[in-house]
Structure formats: structure tokens, C-alpha cells
PDB file of N, CA and C in Angstrom:
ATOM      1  N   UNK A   1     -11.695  -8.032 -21.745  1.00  0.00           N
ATOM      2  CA  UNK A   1     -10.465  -8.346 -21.033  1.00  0.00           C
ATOM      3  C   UNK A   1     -10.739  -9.542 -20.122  1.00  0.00           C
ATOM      4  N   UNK A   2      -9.905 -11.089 -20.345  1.00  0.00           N
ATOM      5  CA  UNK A   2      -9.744 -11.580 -19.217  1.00  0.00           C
ATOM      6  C   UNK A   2      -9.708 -11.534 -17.727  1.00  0.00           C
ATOM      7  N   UNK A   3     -10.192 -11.706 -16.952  1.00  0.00           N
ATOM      8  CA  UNK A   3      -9.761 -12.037 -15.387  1.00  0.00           C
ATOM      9  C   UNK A   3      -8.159 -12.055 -15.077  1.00  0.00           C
ATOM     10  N   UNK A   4      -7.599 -12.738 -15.857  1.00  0.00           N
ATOM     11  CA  UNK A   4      -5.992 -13.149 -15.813  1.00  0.00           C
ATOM     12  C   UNK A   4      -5.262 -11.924 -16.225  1.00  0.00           C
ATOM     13  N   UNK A   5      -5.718 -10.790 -17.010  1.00  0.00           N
ATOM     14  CA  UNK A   5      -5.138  -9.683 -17.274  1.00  0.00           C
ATOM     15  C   UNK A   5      -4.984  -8.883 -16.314  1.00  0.00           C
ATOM     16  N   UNK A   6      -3.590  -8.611 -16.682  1.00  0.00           N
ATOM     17  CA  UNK A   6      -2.793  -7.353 -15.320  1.00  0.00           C
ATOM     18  C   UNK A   6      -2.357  -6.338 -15.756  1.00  0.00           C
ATOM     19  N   UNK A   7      -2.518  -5.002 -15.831  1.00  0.00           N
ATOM     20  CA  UNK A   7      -2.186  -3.734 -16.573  1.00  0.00           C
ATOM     21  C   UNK A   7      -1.302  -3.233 -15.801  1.00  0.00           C
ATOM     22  N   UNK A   8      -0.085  -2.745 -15.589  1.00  0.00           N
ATOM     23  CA  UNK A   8       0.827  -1.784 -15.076  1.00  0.00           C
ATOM     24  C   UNK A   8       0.327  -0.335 -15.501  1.00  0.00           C
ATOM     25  N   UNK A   9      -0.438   0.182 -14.424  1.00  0.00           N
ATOM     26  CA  UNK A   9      -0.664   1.811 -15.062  1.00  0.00           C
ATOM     27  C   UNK A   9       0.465   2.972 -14.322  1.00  0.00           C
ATOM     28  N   UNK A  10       0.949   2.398 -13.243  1.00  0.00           N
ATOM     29  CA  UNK A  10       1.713   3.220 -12.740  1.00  0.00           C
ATOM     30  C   UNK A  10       2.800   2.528 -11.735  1.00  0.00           C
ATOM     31  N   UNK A  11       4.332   2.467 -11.814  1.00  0.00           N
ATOM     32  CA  UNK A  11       4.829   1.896 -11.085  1.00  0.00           C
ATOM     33  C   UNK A  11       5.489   3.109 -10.305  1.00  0.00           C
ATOM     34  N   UNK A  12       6.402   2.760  -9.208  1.00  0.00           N
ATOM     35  CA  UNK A  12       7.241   3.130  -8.081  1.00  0.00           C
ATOM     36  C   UNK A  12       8.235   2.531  -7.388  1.00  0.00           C
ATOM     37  N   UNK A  13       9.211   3.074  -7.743  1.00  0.00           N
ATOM     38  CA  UNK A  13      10.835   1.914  -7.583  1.00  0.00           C
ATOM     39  C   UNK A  13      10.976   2.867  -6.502  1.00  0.00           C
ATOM     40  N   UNK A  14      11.273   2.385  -5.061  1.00  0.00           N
ATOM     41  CA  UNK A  14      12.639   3.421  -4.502  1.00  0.00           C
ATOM     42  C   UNK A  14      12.328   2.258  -3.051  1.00  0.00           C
ATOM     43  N   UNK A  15      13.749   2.908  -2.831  1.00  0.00           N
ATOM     44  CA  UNK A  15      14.504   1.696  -1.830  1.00  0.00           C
ATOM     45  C   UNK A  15      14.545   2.513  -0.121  1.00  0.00           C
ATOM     46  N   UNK A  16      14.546   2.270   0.774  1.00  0.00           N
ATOM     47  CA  UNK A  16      14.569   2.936   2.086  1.00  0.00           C
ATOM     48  C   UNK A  16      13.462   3.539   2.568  1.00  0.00           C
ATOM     49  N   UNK A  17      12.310   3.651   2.346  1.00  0.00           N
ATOM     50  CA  UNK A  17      11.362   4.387   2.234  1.00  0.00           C
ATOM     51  C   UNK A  17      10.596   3.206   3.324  1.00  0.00           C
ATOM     52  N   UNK A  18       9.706   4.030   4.500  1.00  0.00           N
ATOM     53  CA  UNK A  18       9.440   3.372   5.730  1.00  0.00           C
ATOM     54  C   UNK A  18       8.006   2.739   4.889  1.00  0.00           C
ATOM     55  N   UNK A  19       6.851   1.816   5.479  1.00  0.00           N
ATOM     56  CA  UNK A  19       5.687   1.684   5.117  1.00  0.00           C
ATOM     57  C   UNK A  19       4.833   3.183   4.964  1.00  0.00           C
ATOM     58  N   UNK A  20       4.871   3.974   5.968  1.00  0.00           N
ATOM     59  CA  UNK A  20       4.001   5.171   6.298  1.00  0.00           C
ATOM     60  C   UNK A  20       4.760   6.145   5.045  1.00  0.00           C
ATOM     61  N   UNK A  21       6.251   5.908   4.774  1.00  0.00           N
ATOM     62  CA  UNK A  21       6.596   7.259   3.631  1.00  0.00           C
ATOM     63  C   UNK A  21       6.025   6.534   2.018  1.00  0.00           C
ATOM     64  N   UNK A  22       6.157   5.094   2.106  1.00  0.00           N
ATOM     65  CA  UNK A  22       5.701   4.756   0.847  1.00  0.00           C
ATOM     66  C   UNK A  22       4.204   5.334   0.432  1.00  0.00           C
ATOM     67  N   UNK A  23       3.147   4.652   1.631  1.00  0.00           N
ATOM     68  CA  UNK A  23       2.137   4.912   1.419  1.00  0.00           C
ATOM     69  C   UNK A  23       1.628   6.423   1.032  1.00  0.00           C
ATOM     70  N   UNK A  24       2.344   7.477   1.747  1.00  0.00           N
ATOM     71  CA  UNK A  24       2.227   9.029   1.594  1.00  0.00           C
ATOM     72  C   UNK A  24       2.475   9.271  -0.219  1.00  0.00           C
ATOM     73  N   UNK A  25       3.999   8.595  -0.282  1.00  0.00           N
ATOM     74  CA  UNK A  25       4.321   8.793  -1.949  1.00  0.00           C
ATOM     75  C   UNK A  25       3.548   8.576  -2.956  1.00  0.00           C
ATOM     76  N   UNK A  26       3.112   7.227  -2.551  1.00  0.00           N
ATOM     77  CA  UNK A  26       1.291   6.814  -3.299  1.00  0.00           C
ATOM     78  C   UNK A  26       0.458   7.272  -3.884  1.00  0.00           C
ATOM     79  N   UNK A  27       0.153   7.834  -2.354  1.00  0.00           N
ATOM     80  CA  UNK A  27      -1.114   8.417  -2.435  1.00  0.00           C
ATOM     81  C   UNK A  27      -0.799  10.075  -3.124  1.00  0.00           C
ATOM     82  N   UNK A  28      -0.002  10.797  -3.193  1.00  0.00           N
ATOM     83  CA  UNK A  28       0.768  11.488  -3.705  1.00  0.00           C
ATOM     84  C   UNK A  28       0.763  11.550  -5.144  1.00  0.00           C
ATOM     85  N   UNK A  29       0.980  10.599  -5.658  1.00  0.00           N
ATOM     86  CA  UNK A  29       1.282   9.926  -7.217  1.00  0.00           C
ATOM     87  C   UNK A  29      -0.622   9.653  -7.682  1.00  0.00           C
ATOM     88  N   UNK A  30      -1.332   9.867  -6.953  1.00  0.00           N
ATOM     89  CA  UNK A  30      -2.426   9.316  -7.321  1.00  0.00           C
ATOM     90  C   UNK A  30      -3.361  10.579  -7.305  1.00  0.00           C
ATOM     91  N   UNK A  31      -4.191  10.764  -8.733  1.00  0.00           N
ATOM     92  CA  UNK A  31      -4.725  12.093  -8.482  1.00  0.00           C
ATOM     93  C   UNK A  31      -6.303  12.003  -7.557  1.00  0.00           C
ATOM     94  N   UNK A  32      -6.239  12.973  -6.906  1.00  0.00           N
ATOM     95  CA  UNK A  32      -7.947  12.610  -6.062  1.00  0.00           C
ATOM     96  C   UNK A  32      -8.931  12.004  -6.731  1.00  0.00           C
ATOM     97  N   UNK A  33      -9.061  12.409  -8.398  1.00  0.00           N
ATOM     98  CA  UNK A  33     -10.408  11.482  -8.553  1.00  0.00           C
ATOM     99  C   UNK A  33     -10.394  10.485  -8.768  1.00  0.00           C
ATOM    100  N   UNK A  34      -9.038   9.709  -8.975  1.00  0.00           N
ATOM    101  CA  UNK A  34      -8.952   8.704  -9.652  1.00  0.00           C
ATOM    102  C   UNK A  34      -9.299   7.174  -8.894  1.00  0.00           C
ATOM    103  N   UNK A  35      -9.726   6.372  -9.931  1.00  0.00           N
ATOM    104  CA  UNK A  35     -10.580   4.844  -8.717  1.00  0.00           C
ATOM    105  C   UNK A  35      -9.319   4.044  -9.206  1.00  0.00           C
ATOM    106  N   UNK A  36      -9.048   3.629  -7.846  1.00  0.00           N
ATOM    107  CA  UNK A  36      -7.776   2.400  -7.776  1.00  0.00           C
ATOM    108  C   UNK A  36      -8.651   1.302  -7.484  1.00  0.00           C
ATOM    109  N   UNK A  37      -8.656   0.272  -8.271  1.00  0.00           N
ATOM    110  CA  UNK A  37      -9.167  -1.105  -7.717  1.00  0.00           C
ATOM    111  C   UNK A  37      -8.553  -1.902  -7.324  1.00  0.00           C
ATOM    112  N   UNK A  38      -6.796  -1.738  -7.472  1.00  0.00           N
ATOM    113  CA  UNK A  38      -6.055  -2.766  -6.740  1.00  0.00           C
ATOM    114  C   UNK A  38      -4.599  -2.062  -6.804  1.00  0.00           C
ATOM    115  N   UNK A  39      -4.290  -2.372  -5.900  1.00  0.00           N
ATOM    116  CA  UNK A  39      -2.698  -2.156  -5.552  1.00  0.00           C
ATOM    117  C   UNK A  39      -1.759  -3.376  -4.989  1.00  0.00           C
ATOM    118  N   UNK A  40      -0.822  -3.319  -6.199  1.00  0.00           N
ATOM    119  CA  UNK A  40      -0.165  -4.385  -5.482  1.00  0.00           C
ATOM    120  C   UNK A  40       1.373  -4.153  -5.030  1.00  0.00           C
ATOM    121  N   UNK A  41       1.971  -4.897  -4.583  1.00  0.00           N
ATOM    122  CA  UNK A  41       3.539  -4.482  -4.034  1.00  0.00           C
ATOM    123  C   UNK A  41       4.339  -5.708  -4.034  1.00  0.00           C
ATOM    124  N   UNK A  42       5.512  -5.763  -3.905  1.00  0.00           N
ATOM    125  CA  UNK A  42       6.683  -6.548  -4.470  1.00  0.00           C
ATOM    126  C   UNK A  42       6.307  -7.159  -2.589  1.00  0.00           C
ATOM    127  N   UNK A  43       6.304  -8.716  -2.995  1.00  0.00           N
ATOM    128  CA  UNK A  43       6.619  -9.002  -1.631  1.00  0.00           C
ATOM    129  C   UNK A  43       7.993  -8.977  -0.448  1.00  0.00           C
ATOM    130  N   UNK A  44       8.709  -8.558  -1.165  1.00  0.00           N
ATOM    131  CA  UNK A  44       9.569  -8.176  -0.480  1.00  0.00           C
ATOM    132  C   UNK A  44       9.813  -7.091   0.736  1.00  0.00           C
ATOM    133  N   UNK A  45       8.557  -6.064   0.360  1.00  0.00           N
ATOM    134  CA  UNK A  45       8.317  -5.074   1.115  1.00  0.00           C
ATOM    135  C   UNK A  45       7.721  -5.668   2.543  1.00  0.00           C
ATOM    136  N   UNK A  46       7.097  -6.855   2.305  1.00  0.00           N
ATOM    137  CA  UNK A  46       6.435  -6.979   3.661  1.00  0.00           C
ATOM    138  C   UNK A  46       6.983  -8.378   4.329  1.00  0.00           C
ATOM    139  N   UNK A  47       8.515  -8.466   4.155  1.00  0.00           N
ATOM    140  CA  UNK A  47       9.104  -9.531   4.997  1.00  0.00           C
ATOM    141  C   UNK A  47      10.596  -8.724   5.289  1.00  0.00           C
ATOM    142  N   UNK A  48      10.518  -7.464   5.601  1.00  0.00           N
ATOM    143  CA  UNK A  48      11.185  -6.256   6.192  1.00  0.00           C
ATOM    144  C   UNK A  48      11.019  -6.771   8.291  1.00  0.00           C
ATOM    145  N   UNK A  49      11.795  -7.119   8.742  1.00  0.00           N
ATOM    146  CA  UNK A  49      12.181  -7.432  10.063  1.00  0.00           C
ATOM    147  C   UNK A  49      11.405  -6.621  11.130  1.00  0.00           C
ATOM    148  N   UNK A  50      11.793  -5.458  10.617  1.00  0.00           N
ATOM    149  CA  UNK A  50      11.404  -4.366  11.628  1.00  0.00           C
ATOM    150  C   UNK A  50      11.307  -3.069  10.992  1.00  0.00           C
ATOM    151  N   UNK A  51      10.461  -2.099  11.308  1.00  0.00           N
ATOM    152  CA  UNK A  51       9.881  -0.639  10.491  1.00  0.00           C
ATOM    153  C   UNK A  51      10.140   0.186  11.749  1.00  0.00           C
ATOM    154  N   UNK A  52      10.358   1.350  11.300  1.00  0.00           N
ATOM    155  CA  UNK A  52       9.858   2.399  12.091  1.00  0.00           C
ATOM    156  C   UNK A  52       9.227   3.345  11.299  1.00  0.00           C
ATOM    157  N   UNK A  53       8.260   4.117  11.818  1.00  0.00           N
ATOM    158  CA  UNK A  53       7.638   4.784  11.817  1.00  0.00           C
ATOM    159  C   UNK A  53       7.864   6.165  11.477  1.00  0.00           C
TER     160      UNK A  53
END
């Protein structure tokens, strides 16, 4: 496999969801043994004004 190759193994659509509930859902969706080497996210998520908690 190339360097330039990008695999989608698992996505997550949902809208309203704070930083701290996404991350919970995540990690949630992800079974304990499993090795994540990268996570990525729509940049859109992180030019959000203001969060709460």
C-alpha cells in the first residue's frame, strides 16, 4: 500500500453533538483492543465559534 492511501474503516455522521459527546461516541464505536493509527474529522468541526461542555 502507498503512503497516499486512505481507507475509510469506520465513519460517523451526526450533527449537534458537543466535542466531549463526539469524542465519548468514538470511543464508544471503537472496540478496546483495537489500534487506531489515525483519526481524522471534517474540518468543519473545529471552526465551531464556541462549545460547551
Amino acid at each position: 500500500m502507498s503512503d497516499d492511501t486512505v481507507i475509510v474503516y469506520r465513519e460517523l455522521y451526526q450533527t449537534e453533538l458537543t466535542y466531549k459527546q463526539l469524542a465519548l461516541k468514538i470511543k464508544a464505536m471503537t472496540p478496546e483492543l483495537e489500534k487506531i493509527d489515525c483519526i481524522m474529522v471534517d474540518p468543519a468541526i473545529v471552526n465551531k465559534r464556541s462549545e460547551t461542555t
